[in-house]
Protein backbone atom coordinates (compact mmCIF):
# COMPACT_ATOMS: atom_id res chain seq x y z
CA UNK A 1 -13.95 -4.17 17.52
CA UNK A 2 -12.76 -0.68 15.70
CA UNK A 3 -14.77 1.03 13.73
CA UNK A 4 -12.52 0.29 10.80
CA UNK A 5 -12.58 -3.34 11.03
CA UNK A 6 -16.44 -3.38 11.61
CA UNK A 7 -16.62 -1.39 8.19
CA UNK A 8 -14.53 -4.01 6.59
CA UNK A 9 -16.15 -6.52 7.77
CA UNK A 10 -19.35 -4.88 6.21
CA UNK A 11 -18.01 -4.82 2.92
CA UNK A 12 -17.00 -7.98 2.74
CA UNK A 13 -20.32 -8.92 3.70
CA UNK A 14 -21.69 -7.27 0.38
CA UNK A 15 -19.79 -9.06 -1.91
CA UNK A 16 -22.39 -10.79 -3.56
CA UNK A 17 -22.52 -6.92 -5.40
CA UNK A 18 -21.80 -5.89 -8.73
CA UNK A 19 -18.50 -4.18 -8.78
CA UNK A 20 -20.36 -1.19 -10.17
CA UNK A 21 -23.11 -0.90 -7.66
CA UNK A 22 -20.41 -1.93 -4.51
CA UNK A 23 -18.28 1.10 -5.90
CA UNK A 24 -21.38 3.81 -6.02
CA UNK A 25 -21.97 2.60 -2.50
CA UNK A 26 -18.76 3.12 -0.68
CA UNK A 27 -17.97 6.14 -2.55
CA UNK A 28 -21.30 7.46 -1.28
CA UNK A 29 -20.81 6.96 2.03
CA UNK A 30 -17.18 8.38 2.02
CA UNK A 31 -18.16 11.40 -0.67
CA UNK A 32 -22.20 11.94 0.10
CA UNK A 33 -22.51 12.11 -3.66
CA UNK A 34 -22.12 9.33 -6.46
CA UNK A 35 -19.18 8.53 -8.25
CA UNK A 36 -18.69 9.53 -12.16
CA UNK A 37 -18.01 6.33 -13.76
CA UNK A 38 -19.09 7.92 -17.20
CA UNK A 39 -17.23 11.59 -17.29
CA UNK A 40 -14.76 10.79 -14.32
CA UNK A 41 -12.38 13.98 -13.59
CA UNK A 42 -11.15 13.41 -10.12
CA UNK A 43 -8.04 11.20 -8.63
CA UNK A 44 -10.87 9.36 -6.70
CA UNK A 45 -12.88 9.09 -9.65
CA UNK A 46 -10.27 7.66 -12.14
CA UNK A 47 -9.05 5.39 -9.36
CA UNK A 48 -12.87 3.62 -9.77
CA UNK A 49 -13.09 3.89 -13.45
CA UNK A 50 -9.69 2.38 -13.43
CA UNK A 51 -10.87 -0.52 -11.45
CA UNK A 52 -13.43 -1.48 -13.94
CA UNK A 53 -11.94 -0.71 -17.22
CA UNK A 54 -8.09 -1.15 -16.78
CA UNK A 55 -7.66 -4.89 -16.24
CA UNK A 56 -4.18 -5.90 -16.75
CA UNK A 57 -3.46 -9.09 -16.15
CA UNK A 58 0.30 -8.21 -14.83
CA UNK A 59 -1.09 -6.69 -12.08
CA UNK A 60 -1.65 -9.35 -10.53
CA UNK A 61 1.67 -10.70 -9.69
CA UNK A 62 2.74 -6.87 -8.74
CA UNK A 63 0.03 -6.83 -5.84
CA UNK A 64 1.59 -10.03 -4.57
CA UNK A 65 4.24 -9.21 -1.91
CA UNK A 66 6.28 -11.92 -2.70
CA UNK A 67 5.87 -12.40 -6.99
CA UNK A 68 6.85 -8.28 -7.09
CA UNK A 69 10.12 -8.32 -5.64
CA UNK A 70 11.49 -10.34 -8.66
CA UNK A 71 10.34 -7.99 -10.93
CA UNK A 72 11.04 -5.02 -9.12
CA UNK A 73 14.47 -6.39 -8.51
CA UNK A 74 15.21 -7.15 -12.19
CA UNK A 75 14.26 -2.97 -12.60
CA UNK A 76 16.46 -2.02 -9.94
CA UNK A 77 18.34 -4.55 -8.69
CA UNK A 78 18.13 -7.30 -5.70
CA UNK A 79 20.48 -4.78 -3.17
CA UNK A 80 16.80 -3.06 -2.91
CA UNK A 81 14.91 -5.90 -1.85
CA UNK A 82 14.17 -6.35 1.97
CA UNK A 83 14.72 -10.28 1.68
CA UNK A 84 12.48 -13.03 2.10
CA UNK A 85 13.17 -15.39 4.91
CA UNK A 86 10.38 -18.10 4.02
CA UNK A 87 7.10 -18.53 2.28
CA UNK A 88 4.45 -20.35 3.17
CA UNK A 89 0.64 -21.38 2.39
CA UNK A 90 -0.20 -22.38 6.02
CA UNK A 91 0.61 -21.09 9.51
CA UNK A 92 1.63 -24.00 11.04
CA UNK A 93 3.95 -24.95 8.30
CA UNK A 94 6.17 -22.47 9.60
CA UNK A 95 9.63 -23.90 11.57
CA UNK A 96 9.79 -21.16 14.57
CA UNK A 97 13.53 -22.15 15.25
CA UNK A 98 14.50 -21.70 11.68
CA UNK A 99 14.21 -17.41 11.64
CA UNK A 100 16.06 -15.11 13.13
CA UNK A 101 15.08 -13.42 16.97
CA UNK A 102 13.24 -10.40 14.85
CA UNK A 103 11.53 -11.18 11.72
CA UNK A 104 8.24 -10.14 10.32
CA UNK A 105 5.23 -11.80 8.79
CA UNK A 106 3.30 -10.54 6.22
CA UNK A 107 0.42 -12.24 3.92
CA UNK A 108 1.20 -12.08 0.33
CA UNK A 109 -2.53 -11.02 -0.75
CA UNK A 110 -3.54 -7.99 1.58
CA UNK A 111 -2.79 -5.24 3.73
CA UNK A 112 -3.65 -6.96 7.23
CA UNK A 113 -2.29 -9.76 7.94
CA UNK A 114 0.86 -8.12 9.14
CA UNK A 115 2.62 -9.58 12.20
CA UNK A 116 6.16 -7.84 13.70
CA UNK A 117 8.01 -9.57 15.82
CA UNK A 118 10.97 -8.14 17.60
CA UNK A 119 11.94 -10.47 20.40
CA UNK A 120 10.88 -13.98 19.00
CA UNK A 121 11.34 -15.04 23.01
CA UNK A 122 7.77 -12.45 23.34
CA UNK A 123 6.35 -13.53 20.48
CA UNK A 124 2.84 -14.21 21.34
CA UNK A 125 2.32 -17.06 18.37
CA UNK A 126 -1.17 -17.91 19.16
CA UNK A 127 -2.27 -14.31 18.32
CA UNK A 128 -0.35 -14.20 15.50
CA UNK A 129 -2.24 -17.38 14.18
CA UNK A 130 -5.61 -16.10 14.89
CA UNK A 131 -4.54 -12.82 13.02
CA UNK A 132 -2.45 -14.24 10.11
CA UNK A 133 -5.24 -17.41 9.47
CA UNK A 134 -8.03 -14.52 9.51
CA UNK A 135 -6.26 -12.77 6.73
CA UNK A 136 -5.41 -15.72 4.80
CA UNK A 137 -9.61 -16.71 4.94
CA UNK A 138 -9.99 -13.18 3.06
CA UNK A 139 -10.12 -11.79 -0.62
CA UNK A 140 -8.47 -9.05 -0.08
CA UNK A 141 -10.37 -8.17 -4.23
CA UNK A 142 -13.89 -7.88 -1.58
CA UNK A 143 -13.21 -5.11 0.40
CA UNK A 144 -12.67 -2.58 -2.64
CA UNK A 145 -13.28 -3.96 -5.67
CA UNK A 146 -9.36 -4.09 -6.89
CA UNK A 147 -9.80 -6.87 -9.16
CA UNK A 148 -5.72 -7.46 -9.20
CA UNK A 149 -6.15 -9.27 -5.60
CA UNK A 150 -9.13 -11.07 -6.65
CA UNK A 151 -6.34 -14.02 -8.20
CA UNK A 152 -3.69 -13.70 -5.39
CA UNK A 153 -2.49 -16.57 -4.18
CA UNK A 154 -2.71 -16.30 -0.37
CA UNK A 155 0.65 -17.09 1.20
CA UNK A 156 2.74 -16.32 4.08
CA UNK A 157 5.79 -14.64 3.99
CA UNK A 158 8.78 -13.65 6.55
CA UNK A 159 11.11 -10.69 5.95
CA UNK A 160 13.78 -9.57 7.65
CA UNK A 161 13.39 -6.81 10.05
CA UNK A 162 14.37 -3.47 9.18
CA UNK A 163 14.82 -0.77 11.31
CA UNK A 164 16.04 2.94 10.24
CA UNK A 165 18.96 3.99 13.19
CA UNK A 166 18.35 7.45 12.46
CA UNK A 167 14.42 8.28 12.86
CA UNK A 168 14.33 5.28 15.28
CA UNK A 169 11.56 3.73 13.43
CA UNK A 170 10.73 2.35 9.63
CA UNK A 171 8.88 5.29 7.44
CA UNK A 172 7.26 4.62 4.52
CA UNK A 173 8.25 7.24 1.72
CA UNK A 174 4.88 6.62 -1.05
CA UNK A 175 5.10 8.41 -4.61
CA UNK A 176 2.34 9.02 -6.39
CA UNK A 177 3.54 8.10 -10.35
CA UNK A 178 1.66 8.54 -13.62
CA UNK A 179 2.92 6.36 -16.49
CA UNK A 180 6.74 7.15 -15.61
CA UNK A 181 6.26 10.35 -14.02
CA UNK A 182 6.52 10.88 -10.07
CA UNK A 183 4.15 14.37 -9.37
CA UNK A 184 3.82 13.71 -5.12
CA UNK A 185 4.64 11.97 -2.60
CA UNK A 186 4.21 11.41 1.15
CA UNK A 187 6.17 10.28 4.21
CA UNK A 188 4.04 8.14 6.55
CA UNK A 189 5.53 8.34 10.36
CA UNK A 190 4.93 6.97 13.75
CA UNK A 191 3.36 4.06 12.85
CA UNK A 192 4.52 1.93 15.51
CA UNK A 193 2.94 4.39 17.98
CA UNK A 194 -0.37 4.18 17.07
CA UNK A 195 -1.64 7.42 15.85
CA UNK A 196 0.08 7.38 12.58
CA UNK A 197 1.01 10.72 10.31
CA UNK A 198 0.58 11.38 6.72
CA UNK A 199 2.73 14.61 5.61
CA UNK A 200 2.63 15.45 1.73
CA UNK A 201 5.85 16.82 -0.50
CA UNK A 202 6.45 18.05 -3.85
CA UNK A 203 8.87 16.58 -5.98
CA UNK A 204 11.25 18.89 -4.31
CA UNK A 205 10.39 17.91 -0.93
CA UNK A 206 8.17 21.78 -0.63
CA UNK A 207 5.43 20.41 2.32
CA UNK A 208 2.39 20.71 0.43
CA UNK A 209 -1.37 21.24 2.15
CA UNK A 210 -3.02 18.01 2.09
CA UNK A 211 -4.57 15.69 4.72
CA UNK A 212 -5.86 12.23 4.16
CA UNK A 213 -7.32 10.28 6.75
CA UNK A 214 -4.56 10.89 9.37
CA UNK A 215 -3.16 14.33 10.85
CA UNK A 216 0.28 15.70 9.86
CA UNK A 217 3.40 15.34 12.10
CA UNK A 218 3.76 18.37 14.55
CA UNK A 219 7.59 18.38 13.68
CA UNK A 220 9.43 19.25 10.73
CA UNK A 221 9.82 15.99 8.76
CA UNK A 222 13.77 15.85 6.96
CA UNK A 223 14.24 14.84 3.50
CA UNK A 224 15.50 11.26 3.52
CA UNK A 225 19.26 11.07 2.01
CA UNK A 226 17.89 8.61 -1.17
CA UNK A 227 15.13 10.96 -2.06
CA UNK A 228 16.93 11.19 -5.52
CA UNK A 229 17.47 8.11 -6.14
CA UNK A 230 13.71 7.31 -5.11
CA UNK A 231 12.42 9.62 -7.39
CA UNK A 232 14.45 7.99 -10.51
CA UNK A 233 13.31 4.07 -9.11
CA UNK A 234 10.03 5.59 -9.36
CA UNK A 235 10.13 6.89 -12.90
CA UNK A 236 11.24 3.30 -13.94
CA UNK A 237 8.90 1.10 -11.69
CA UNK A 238 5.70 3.40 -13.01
CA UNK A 239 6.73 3.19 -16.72
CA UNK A 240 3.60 2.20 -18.57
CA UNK A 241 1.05 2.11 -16.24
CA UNK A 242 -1.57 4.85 -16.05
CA UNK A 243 -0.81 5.09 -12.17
CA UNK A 244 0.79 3.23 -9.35
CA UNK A 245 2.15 4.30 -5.95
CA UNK A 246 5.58 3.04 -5.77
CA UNK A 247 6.79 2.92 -2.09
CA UNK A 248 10.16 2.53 -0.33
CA UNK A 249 12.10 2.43 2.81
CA UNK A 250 14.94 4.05 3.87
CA UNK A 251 17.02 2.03 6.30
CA UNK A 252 20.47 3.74 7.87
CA UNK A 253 20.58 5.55 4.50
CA UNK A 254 20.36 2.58 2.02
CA UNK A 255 16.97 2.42 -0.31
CA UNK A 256 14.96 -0.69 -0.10
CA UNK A 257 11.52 -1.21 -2.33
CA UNK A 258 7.81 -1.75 -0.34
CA UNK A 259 5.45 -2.52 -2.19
CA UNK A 260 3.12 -1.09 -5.58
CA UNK A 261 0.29 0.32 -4.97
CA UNK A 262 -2.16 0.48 -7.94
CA UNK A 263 -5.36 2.22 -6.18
CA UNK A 264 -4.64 4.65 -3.14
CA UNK A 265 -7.18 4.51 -0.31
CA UNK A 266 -8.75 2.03 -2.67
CA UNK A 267 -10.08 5.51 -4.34
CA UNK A 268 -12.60 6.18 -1.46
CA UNK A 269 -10.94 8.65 0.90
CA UNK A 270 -10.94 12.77 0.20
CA UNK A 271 -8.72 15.12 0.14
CA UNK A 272 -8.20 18.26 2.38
CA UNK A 273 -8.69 20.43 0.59
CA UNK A 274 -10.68 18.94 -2.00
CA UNK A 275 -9.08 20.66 -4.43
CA UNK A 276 -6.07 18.05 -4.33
CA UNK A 277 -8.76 15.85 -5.86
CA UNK A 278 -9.32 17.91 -9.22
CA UNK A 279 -5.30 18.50 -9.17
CA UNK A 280 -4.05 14.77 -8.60
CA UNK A 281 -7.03 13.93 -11.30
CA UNK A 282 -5.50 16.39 -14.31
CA UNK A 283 -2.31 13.88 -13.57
CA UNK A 284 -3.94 10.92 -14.31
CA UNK A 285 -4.55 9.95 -17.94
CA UNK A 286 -6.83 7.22 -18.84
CA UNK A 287 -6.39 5.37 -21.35
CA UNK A 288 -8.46 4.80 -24.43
């Protein structure tokens, strides 16, 4: 078992834990220090606060991968929208012979229960079971305290399969937004690989110095062709919430939505430098 999944499997062990005390915890052992709940200041810090204090009950049905994409399709219309294939509560509900040779599965309440498939003739379906019924047993709300998954209805979903032609694989371009306003973003690459690459931009597209987690890519990352139009989706997808991360796709050179994000990293992963975490922090304004 990875280390990562070991540690999630830890913390959903502790759910029996206040959310207070469960957040001082994890923040410790990512930050050696404890967070400030009471005076917070940094991005990781108002990410936590925002997780006890900023309960909207909207958010909800924006976590959900399949509720969102009518609302984010009403913003910007259904041309965005990778589209849904099927939805379904149980595994073995889904009919096989009814999707296309590539498809992919998701779960509608978290971030692992992820299955591609790209030759359905491969497709290894008793793995995907074991993977996709594993996720569905979850609440996704344990693992960081992100009380909009704590009332998400866990579902399966298939989506077509998408496929940019001209980086040869699917990047995720992620802006960070602040009620309306887009201040950063980053391009997440090689995914498919296995060793996966964060590189950070500037609203116009200047490579900025910030790690998170994973390295940056080695070569020089090109400004997708709907970066404007991304940043404009973003101003009107973020409109009225504190923060979100509002994520796309760029397919062939057409602009399809991912997914909102409400709390990056689940607020427990640091910046390098640390500065980024005072900077990213003076950007996010909590309400009263």
């Amino acid at each position: 078992m990875s280390s990562s999944k070991m540690f999630k499997k830890i913390r959903y062990a502790l759910r029996f834990l206040p959310d207070e005390a469960y957040i001082q915890l994890n923040y410790f052992a990512h930050f050696k220090k404890l967070c400030n709940l009471h005076n917070p200041t940094t991005y990781n810090e108002k990410l936590n606060w925002l997780k006890l204090h900023d309960r909207n009950p909207l958010y909800t049905k924006l976590v959900d991968k399949y509720e969102v994409k009518e609302y984010v399709a009403k913003i910007i219309g259904a041309k965005h929208i990778i589209p849904t294939l099927g939805v379904w509560e149980y595994f073995d509900d889904i009919d096989f012979d009814d999707l296309p040779n590539q498809f992919v599965l998701k779960c509608t309440h978290d971030s692992e229960g992820l299955v591609i498939v790209k030759d359905k003739d491969k497709f290894n379906r008793l793995e995907a079971r074991s993977k996709i019924e594993n996720a569905l047993a979850q609440n996704f709300y344990y693992i960081g305290r992100e009380m909009p998954y704590k009332n998400v209805k866990p579902r399966i979903i298939a989506e077509k399969y998408m496929e940019d032609h001209v980086n040869g694989e699917l990047r995720d371009y992620k802006f960070f937004c602040f009620d309306g306003n887009p201040k950063a973003m980053f391009i997440a690459s090689d995914r498919a690989s296995g060793n996966v690459k964060f590189d950070y931009f500037d609203l116009d597209f200047k490579h900025l110095d910030i790690k998170q987690k994973y390295p940056n890519a080695g070569g020089k990352i090109y400004k997708p062709t709907t970066f404007t139009q991304m940043i404009e989706f973003s101003k009107k997808l973020s409109k009225g919430f504190p923060h979100v991360r509002v994520d796309f796709y760029e397919v062939d050179g057409k602009l399809y939505f991912g997914e909102l994000t409400f709390y990056h990293f689940s607020g427990f992963m640091p910046f390098q430098p640390d500065k980024w975490d005072k900077i990213f922090g003076d950007w996010l304004k909590l309400p009263q």
